[in-house]
N, C-alpha and C. Protein backbone atom coordinates (compact mmCIF):
# COMPACT_ATOMS: atom_id res chain seq x y z
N UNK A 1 -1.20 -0.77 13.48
CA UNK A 1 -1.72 -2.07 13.13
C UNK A 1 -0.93 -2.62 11.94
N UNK A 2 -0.11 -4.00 11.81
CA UNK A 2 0.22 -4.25 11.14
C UNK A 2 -0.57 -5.28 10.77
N UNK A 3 -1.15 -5.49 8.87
CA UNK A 3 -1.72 -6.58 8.33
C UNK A 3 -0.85 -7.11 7.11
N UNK A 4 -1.33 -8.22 7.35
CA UNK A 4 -0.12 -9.49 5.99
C UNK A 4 -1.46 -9.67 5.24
N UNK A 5 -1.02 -8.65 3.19
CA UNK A 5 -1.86 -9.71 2.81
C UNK A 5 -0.61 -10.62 2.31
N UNK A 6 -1.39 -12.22 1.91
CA UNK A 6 -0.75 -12.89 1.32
C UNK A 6 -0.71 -12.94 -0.06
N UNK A 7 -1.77 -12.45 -0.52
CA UNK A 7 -2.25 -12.34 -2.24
C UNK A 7 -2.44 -10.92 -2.55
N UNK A 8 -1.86 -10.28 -3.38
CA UNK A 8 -1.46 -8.91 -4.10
C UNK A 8 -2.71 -8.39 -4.52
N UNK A 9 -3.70 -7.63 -4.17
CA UNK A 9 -4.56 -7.30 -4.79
C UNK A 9 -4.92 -5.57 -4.29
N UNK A 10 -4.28 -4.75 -5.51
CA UNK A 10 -4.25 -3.31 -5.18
C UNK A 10 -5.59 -2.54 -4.73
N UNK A 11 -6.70 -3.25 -4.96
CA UNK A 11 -7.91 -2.69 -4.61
C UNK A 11 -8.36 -2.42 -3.22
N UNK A 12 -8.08 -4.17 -3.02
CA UNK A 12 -8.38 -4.46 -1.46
C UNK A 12 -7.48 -3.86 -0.64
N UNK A 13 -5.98 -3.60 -0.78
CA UNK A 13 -5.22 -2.80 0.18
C UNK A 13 -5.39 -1.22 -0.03
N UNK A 14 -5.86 -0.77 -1.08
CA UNK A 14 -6.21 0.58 -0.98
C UNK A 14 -7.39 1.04 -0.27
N UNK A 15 -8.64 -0.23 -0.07
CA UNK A 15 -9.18 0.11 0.87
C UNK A 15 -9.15 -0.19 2.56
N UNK A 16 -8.26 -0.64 2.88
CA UNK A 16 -7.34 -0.99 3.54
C UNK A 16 -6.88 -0.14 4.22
N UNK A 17 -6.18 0.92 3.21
CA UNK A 17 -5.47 2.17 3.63
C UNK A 17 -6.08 3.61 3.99
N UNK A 18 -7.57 3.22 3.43
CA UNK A 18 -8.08 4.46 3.21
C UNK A 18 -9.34 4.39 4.21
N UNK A 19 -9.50 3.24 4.66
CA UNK A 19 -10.29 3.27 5.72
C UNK A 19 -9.43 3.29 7.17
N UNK A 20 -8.18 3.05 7.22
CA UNK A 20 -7.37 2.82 8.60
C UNK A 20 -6.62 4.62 8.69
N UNK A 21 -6.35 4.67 7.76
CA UNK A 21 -5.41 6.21 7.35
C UNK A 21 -3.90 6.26 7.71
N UNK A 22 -3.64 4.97 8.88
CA UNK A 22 -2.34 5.27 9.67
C UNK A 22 -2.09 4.07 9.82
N UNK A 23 -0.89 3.43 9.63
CA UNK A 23 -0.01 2.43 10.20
C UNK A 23 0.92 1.63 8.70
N UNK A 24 0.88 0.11 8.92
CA UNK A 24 1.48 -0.67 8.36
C UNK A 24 0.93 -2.05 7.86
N UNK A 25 1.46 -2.21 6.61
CA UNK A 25 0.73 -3.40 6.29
C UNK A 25 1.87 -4.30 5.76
N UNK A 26 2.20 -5.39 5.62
CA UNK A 26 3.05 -6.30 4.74
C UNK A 26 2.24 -7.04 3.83
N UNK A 27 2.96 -7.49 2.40
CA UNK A 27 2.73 -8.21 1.14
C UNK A 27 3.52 -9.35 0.96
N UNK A 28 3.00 -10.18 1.00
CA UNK A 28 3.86 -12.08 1.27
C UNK A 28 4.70 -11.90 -0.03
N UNK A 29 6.39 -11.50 -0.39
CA UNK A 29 6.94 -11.45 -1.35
C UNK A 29 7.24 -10.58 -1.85
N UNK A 30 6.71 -9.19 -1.86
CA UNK A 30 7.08 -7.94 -1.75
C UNK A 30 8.04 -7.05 -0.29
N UNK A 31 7.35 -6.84 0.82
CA UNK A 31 7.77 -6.29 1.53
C UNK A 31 6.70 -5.61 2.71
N UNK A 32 7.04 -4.99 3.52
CA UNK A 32 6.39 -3.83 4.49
C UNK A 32 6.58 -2.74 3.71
N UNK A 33 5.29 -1.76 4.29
CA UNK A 33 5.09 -0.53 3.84
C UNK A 33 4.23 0.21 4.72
N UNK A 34 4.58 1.63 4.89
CA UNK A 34 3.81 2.16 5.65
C UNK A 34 3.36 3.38 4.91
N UNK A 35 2.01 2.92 5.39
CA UNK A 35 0.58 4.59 5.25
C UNK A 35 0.60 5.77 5.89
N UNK A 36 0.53 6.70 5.82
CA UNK A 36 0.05 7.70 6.49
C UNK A 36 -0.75 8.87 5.62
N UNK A 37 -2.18 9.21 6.52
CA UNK A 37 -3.11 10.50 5.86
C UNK A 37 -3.46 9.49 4.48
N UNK A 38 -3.73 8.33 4.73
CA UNK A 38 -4.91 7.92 3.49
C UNK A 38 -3.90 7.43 2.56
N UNK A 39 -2.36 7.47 2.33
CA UNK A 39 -1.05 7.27 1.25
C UNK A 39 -0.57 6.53 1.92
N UNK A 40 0.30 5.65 0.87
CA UNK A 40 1.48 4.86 1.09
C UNK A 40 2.54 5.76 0.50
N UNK A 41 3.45 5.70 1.87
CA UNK A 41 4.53 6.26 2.10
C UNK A 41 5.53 5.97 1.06
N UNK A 42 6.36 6.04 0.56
CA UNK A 42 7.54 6.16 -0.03
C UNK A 42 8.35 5.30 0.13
N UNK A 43 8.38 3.76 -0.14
CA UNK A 43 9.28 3.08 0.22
C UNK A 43 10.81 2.89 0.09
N UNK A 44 11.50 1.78 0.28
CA UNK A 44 12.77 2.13 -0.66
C UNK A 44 13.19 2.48 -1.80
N UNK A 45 13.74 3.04 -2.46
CA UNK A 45 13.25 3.32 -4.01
C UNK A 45 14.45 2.34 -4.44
N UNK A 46 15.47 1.83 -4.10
CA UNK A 46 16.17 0.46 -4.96
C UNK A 46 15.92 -0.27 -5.06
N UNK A 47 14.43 -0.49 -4.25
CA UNK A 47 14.00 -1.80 -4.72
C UNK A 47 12.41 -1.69 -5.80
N UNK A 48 12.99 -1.70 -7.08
CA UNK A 48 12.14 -1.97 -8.17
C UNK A 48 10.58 -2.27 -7.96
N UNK A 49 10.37 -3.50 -7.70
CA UNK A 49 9.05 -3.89 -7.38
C UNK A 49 8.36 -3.60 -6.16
N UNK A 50 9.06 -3.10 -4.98
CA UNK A 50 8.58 -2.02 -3.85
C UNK A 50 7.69 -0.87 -4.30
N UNK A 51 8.98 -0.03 -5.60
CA UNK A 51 8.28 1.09 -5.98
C UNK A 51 7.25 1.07 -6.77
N UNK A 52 6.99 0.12 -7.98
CA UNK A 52 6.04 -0.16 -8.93
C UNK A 52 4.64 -0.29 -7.79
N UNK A 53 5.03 -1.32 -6.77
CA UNK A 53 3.49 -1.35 -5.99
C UNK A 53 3.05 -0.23 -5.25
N UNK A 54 3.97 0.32 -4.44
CA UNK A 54 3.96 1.66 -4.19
C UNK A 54 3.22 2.53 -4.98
N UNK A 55 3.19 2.73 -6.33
CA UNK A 55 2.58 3.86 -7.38
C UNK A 55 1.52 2.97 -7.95
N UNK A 56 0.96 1.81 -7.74
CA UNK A 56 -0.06 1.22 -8.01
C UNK A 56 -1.06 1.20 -7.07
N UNK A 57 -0.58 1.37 -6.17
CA UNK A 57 -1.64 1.33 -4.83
C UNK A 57 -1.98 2.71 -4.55
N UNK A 58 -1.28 3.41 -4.73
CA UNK A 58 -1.97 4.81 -4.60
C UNK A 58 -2.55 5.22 -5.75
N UNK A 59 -2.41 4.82 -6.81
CA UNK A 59 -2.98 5.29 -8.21
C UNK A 59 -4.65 4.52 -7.49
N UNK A 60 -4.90 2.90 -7.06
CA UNK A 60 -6.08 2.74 -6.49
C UNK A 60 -6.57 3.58 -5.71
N UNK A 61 -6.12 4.11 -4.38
CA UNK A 61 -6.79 4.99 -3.61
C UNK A 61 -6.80 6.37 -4.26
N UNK A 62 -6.26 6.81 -5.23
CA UNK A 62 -6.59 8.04 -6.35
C UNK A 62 -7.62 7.38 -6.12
N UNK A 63 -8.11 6.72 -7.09
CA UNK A 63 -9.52 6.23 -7.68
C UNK A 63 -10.56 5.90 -6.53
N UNK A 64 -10.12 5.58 -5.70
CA UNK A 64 -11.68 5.53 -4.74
C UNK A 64 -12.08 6.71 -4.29
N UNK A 65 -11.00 7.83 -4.53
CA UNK A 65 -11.30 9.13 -4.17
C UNK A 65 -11.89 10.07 -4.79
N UNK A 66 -12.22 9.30 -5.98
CA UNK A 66 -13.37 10.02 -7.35
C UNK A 66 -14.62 9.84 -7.07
């Protein structure tokens, strides 16, 4: 399943991720990224602001997992 958000909000895509467990989502201005087992995968790492959201969004689904 691929979903577009259009507005950046690490909460709502961590639950997102953690209720689907598997697939793909895109960010209007960022990029695609893919989940798997409850995580976002590892994106490109040259691209700067890929990786920052990357380690922000899982730092959220850390936290729903408390």
């Amino acid at each position: 399943m691929l979903r577009e958000f259009t507005i950046y909000r690490p909460q709502q895509i961590a639950r997102f991720v953690k209720t689907l467990f598997k697939g793909q989502f895109v960010i209007s201005g960022v990029g695609k990224f893919t989940f798997d087992n409850g995580k976002v995968l590892l994106p490109d790492v040259k691209d700067p602001q890929k990786l920052s959201t990357y380690k922000e969004i899982n730092q959220a689904i850390a936290l729903l997992s408390v």
